[in-house]
Protein backbone atom coordinates (compact mmCIF):
# COMPACT_ATOMS: atom_id res chain seq x y z
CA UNK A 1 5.00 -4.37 -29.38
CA UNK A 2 7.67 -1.88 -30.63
CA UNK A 3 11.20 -2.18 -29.19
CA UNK A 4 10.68 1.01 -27.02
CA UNK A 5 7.34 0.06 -25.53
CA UNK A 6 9.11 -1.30 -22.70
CA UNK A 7 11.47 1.69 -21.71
CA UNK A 8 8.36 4.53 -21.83
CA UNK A 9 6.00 1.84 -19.98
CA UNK A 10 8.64 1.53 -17.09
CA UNK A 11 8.65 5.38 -16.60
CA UNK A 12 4.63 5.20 -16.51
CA UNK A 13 5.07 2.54 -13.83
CA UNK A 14 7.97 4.95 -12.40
CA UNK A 15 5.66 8.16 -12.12
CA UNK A 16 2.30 5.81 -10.68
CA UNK A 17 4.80 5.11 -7.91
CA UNK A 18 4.25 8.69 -7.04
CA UNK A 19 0.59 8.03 -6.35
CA UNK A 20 1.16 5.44 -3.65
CA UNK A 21 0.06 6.40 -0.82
CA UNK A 22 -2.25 9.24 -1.52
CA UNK A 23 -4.44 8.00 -4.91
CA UNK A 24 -6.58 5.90 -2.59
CA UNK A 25 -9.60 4.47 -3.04
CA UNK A 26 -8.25 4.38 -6.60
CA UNK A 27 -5.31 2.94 -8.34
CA UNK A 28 -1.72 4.66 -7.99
CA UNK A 29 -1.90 4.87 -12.44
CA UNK A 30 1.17 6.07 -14.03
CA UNK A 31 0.77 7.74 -17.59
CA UNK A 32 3.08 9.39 -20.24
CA UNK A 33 2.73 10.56 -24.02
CA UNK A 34 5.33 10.05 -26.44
CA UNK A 35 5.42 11.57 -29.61
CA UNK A 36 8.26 11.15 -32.33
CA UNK A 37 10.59 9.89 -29.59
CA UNK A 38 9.96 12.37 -27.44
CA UNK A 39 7.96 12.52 -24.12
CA UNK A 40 5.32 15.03 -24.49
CA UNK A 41 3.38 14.77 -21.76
CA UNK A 42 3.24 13.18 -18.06
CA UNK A 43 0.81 12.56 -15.27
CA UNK A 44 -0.26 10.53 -12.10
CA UNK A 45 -3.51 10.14 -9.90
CA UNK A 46 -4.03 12.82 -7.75
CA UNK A 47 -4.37 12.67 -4.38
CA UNK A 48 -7.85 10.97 -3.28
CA UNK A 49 -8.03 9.49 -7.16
CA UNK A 50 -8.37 12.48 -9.33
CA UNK A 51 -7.38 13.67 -11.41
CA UNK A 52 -6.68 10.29 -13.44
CA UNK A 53 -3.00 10.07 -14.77
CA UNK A 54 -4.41 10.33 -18.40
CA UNK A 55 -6.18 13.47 -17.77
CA UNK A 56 -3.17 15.33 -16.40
CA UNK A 57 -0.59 14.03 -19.06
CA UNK A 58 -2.78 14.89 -21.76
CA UNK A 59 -3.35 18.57 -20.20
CA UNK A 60 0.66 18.76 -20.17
CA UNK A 61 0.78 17.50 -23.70
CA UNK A 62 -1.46 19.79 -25.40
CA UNK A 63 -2.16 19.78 -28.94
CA UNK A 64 1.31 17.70 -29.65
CA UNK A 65 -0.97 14.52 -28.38
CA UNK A 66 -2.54 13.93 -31.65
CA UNK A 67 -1.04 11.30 -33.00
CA UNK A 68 0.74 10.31 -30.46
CA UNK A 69 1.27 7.38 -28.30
CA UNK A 70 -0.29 6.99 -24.94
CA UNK A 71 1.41 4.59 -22.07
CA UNK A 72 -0.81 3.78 -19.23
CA UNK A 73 -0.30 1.44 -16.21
CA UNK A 74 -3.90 -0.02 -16.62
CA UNK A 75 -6.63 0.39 -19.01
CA UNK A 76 -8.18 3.83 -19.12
CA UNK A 77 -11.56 3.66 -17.61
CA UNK A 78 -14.77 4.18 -19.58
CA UNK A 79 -17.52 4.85 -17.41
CA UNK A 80 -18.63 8.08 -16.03
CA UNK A 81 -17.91 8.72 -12.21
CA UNK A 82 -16.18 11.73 -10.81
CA UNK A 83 -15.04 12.41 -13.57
CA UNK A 84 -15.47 11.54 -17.51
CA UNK A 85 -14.29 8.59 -18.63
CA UNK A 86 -10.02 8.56 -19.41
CA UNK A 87 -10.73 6.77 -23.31
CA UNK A 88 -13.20 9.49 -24.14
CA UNK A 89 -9.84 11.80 -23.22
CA UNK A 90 -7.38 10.11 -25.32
CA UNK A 91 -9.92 9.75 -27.99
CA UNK A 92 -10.81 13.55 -28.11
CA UNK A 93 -7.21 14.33 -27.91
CA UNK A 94 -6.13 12.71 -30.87
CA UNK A 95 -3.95 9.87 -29.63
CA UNK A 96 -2.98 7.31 -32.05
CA UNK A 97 -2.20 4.47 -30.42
CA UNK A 98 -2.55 3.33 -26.76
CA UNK A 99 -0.20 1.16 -24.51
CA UNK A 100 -1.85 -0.46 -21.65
CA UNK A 101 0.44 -2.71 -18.92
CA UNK A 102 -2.58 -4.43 -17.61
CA UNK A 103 -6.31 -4.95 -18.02
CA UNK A 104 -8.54 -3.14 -15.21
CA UNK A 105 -10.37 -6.06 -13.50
CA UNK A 106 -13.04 -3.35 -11.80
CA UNK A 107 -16.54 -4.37 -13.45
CA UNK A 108 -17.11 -1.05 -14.73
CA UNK A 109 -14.41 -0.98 -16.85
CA UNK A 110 -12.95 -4.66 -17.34
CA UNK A 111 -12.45 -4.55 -21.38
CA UNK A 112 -14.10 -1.66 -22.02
CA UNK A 113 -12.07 1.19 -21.85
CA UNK A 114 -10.00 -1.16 -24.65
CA UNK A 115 -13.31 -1.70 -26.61
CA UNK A 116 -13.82 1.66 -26.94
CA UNK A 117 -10.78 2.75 -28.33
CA UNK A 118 -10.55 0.39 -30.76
CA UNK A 119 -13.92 1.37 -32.10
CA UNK A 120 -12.83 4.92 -32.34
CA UNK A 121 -9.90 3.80 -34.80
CA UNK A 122 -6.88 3.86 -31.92
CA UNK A 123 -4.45 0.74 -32.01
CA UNK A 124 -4.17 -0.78 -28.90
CA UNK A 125 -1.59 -3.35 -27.57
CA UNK A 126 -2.40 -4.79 -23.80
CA UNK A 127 0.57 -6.64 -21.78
CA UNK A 128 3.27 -4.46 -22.29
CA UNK A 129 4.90 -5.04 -18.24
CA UNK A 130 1.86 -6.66 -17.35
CA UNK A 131 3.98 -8.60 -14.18
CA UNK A 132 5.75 -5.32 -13.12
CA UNK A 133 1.98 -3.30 -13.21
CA UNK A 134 0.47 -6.39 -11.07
CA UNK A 135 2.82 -5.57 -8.23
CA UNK A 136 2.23 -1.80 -8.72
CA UNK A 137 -1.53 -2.37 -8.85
CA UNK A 138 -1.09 -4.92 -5.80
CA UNK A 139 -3.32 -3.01 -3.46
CA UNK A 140 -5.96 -1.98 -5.68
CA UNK A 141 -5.84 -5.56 -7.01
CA UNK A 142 -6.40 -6.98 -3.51
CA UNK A 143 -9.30 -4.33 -2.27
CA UNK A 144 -10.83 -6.26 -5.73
CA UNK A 145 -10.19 -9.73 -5.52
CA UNK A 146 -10.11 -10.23 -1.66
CA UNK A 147 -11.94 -7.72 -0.22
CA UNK A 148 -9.48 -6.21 1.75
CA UNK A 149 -5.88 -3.94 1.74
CA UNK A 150 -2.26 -5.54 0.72
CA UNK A 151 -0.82 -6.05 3.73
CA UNK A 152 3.06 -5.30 4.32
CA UNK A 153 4.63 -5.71 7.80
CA UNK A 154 7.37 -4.42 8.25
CA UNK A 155 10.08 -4.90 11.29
CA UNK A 156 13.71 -4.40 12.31
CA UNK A 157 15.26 -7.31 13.21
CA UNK A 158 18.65 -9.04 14.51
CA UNK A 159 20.64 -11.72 13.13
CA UNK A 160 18.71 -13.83 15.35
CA UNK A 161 14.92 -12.71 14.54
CA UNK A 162 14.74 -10.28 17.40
CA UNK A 163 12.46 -7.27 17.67
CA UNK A 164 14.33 -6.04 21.39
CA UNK A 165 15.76 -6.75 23.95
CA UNK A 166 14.20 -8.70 27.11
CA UNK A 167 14.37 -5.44 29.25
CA UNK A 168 13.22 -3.70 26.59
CA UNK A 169 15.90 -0.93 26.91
CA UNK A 170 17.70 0.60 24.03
CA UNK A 171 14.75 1.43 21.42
CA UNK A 172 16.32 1.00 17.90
CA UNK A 173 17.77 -1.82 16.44
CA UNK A 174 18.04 -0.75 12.88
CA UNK A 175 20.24 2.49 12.01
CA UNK A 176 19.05 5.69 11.08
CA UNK A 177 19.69 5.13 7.23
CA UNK A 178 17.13 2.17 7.96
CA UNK A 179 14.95 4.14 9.86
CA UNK A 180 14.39 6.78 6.67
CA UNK A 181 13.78 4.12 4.44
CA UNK A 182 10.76 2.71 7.09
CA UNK A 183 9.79 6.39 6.96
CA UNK A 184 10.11 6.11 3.13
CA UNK A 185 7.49 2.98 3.47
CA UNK A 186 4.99 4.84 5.46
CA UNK A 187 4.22 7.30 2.85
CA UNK A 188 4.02 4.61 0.18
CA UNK A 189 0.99 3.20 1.88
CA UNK A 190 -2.27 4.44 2.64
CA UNK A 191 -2.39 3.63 6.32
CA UNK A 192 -0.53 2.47 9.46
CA UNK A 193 -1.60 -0.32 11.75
CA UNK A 194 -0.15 -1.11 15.15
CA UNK A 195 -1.77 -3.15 17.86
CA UNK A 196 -2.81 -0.92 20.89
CA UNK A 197 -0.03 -2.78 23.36
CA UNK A 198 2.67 -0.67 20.73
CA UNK A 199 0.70 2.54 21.86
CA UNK A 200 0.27 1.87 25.67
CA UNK A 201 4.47 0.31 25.48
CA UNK A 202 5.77 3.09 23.14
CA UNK A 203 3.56 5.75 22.26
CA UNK A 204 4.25 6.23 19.00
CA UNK A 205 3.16 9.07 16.55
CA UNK A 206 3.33 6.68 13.36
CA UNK A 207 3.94 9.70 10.98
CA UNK A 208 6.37 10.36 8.16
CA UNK A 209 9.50 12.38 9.47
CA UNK A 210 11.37 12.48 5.85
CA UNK A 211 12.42 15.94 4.67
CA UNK A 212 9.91 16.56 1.30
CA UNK A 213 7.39 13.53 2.49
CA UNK A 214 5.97 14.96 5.77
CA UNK A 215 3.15 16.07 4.15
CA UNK A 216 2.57 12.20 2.93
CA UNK A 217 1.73 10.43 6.43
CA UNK A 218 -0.56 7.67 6.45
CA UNK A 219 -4.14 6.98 8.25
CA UNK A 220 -2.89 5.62 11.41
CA UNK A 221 -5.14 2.86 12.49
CA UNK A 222 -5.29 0.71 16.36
CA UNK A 223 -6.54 -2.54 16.69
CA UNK A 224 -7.87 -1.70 19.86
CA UNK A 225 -10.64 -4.36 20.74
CA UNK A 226 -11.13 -3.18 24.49
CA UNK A 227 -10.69 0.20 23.61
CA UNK A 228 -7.45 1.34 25.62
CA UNK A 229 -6.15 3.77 23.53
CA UNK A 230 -5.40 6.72 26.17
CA UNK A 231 -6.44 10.48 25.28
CA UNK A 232 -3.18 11.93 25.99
CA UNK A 233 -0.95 9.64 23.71
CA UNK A 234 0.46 11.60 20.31
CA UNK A 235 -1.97 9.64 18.42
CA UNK A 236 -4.42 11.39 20.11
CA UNK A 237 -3.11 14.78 20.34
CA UNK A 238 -1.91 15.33 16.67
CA UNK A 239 -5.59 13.30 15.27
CA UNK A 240 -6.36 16.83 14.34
CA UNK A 241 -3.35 17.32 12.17
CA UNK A 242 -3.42 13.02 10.48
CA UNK A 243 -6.07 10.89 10.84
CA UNK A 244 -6.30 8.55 13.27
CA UNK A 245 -9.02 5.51 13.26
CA UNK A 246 -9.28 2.99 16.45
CA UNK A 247 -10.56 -0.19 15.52
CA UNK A 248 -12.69 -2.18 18.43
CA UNK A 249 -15.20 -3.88 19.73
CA UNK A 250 -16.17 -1.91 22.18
CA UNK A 251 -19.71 -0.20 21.95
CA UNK A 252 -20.39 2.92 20.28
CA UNK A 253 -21.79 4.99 23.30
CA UNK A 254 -18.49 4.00 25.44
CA UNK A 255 -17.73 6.87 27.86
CA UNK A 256 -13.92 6.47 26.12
CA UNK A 257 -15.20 6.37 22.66
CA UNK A 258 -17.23 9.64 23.14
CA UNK A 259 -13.65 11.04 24.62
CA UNK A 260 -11.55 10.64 22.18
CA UNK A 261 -14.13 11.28 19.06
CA UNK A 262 -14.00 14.64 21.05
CA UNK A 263 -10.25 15.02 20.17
CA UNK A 264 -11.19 13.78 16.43
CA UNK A 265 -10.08 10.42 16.66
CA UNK A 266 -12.34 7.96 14.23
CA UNK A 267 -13.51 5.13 16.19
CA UNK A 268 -14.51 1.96 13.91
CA UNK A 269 -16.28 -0.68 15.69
CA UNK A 270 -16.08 -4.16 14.38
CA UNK A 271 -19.23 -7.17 14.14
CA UNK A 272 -19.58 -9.19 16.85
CA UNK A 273 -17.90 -12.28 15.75
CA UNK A 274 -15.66 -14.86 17.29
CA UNK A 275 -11.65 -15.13 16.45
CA UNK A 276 -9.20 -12.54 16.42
CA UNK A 277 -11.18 -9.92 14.08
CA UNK A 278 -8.47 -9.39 11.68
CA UNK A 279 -10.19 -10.17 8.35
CA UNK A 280 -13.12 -8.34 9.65
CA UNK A 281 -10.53 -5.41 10.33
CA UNK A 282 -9.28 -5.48 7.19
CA UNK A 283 -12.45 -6.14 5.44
CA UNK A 284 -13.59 -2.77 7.04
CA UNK A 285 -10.42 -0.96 5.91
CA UNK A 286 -10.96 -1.90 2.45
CA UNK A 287 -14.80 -0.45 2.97
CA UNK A 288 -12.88 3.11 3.86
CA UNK A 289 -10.91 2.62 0.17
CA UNK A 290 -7.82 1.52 2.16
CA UNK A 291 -5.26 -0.67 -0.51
CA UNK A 292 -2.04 -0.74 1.00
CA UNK A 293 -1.77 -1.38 4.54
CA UNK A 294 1.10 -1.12 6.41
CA UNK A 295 1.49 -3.35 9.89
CA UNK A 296 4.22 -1.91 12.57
CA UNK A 297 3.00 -3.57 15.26
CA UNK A 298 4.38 -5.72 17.60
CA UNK A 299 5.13 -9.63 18.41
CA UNK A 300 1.81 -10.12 19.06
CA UNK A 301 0.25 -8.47 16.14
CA UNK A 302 3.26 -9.69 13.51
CA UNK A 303 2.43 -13.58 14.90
CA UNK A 304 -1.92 -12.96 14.33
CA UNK A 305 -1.14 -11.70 10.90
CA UNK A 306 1.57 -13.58 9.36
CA UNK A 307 -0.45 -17.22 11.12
CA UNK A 308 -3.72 -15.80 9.64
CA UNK A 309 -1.98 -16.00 6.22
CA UNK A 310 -2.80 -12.04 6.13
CA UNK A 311 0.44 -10.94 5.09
CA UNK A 312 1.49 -10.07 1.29
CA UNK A 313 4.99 -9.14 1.81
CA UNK A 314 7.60 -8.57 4.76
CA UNK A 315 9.89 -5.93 4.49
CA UNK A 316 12.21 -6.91 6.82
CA UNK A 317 15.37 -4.28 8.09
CA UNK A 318 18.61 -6.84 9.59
CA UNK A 319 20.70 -5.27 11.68
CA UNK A 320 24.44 -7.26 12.20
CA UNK A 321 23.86 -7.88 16.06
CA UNK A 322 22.54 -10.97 18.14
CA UNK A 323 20.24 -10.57 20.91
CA UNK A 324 19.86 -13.98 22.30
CA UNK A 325 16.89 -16.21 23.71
CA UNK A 326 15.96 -14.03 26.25
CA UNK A 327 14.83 -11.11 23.74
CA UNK A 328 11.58 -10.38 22.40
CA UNK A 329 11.31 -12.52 18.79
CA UNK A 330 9.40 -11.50 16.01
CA UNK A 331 7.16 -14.46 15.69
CA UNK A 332 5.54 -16.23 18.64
CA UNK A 333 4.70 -19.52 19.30
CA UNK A 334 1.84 -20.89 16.44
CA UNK A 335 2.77 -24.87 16.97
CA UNK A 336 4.64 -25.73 13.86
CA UNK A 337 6.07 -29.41 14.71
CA UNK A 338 7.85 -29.71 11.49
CA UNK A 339 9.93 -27.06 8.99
CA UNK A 340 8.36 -28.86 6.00
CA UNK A 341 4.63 -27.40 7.23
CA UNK A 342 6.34 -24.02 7.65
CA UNK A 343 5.18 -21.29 5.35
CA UNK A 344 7.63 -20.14 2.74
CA UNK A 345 8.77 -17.16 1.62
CA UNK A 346 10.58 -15.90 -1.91
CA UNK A 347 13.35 -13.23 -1.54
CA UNK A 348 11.52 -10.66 -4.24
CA UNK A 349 14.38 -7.39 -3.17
CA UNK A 350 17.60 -6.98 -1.43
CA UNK A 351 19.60 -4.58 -0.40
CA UNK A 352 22.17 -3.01 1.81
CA UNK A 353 21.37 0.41 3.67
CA UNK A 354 24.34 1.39 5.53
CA UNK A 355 25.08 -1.16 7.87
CA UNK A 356 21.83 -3.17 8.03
CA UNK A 357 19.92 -5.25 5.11
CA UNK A 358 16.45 -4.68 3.87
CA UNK A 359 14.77 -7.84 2.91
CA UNK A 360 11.43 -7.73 0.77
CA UNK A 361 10.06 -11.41 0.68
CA UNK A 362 6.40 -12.60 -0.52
CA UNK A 363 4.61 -16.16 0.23
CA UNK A 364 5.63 -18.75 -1.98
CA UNK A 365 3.44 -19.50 -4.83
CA UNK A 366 0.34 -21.55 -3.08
CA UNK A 367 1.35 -20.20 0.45
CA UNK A 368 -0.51 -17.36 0.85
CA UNK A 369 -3.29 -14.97 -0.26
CA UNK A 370 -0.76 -12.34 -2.68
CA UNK A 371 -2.97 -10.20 -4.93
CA UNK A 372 0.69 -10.23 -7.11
CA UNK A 373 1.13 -13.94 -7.26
């Protein structure tokens, strides 16, 4: 590796960023060309996976890619889908050399995309960031490996672990710089899920209100097993304008369902199986090309996830004020005796944001099912 490998790759990484959110069912790749020092040429996936990161940096490069070198987040792919395959690009464009974080695990590509351009004559080094592209490949890593979305849950909290208050008056805890960033999260991920007690308590629209990132709101999703969601909530009334999918158990032909498909709401129903349904949920997500899932739900929905051993990093928003026993807490009850059988957590980001805290943990090493780890 050549002392500046490291500085381009972490603007690749930088610019696949840009992808989260809206590249799905594929990877969020990040992709730039340098030639003599100099960046010639940048892209990222395009919304709904094309076009490829390599494609679009080597259009904005033009004839100053031969010869050059080529940083990618993960190894170009070499097989012929939507598109034609991103080595048969960088070959045809002249590119000299090729920088790839990470090797693409998918079976259609898995060593090949490498293979080929070494056979065409382009030097190749693999590993350059490979940790930092693991977490930025987390979700399409996860959709892989474990057949289902990374899950982040996010949730403002007190000092003391609460969510609110026992009367359940005054509706924020976190302040409105914390609020932006949560807004910020939503269009880093492909969807939204809240349990349906959220809807019925709060009626939520679960959309991204940032200035420049409205257009970036997530599939909102509702676990919804009895099918409650009611047809005049905002979900409902604005499915025409962002998705929204209900997840349940309820039958197909249910007098409800037929309502709200009506008012273009996407109703999922789930097998028949016993438990709470939440790897079945998720499984089904991941079916849809769902990779990063965001949970907002409530107490009940935070304590099913994070117990299930469903949860691949809490992004947690501490405000400085103590609500006491009586207020809702984030976690319920799950019968932990002793704090040596609790799960752990690592502290992986930290940060102040006005007056609260964002925490970013992930499970311990061995504690839980981290595509990352």
């Amino acid at each position: 590796m050549r002392s500046e490998d490291a500085r381009y790759m972490r603007v690749a990484l930088a610019l696949g960023e840009r992808a989260f959110g809206s590249a799905w069912p594929n990877p969020a790749v990040g992709c730039v060309i340098v030639r003599d020092g100099r960046i010639v040429g940048r892209g990222w996936t395009g919304a709904g996976g094309r076009p490829h990161a390599e494609t679009v940096a080597l259009a904005r490069a033009g004839p100053a890619a031969r010869g050059a070198t080529a940083y990618v987040t993960l190894e170009p792919c070499a097989h012929h889908g939507h598109t034609p395959p991103c080595c048969d690009a960088l070959i045809a464009a002249g590119v000299g050399r090729v920088v790839v974080a990470m090797r693409d695990p998918d079976p259609r590509v898995d060593g090949r995309g490498l293979a080929v351009l070494r056979a065409a004559g382009v030097a190749v080094e693999l590993g350059c960031l490979e940790a930092e592209a693991r977490r930025a490949h987390a979700g399409f890593l996860a959709r892989l490996r474990l057949g289902r979305p990374m899950v982040t849950l996010k949730a403002a909290i007190s000092l003391d672990g609460r969510i609110a208050s026992g009367s359940g008056v005054g509706r924020w805890i976190s302040g409105e710089a914390a609020r932006l960033w949560a807004h910020r999260l939503r269009s880093e991920h492909d969807a939204i899920l809240v349990g349906s007690g959220t809807v019925l308590a709060d009626d939520p629209e679960l959309t991204c209100r940032v200035p420049g990132l409205s257009g970036r709101s997530p599939v909102r999703v509702v676990l919804d097993r009895r099918l409650r969601l009611p047809p005049d909530s905002r979900l409902v009334r604005t499915a025409g304008d962002h998705p929204v999918w209900v997840v349940t158990r309820s039958p197909g032909d249910d007098a409800r369902a037929v309502a709200l498909r009506s008012r273009g709401v996407r109703i999922e129903p789930l097998p028949a199986t016993t438990g709470d349904g939440l790897a079945d949920a998720l499984a089904l997500l991941a079916e849809r090309g769902i990779t990063r899932l965001l949970v907002e739900g409530g107490k009940e929905t935070a304590t099913a996830f994070i117990r299930a051993g469903l949860v691949d990093r809490l992004v947690l928003f501490q405000a400085p004020i103590l609500l006491g026993e009586d207020s809702v807490a984030l976690v319920g009850a799950w019968g932990i005796e002793r704090p040596a059988t609790a799960p752990r957590w690592v502290l992986v980001d930290e940060r102040r944001v006005a007056s609260d805290r964002m925490l970013v943990l992930e499970p311990a090493r061995g504690e839980g099912c981290s595509p990352v780890s």
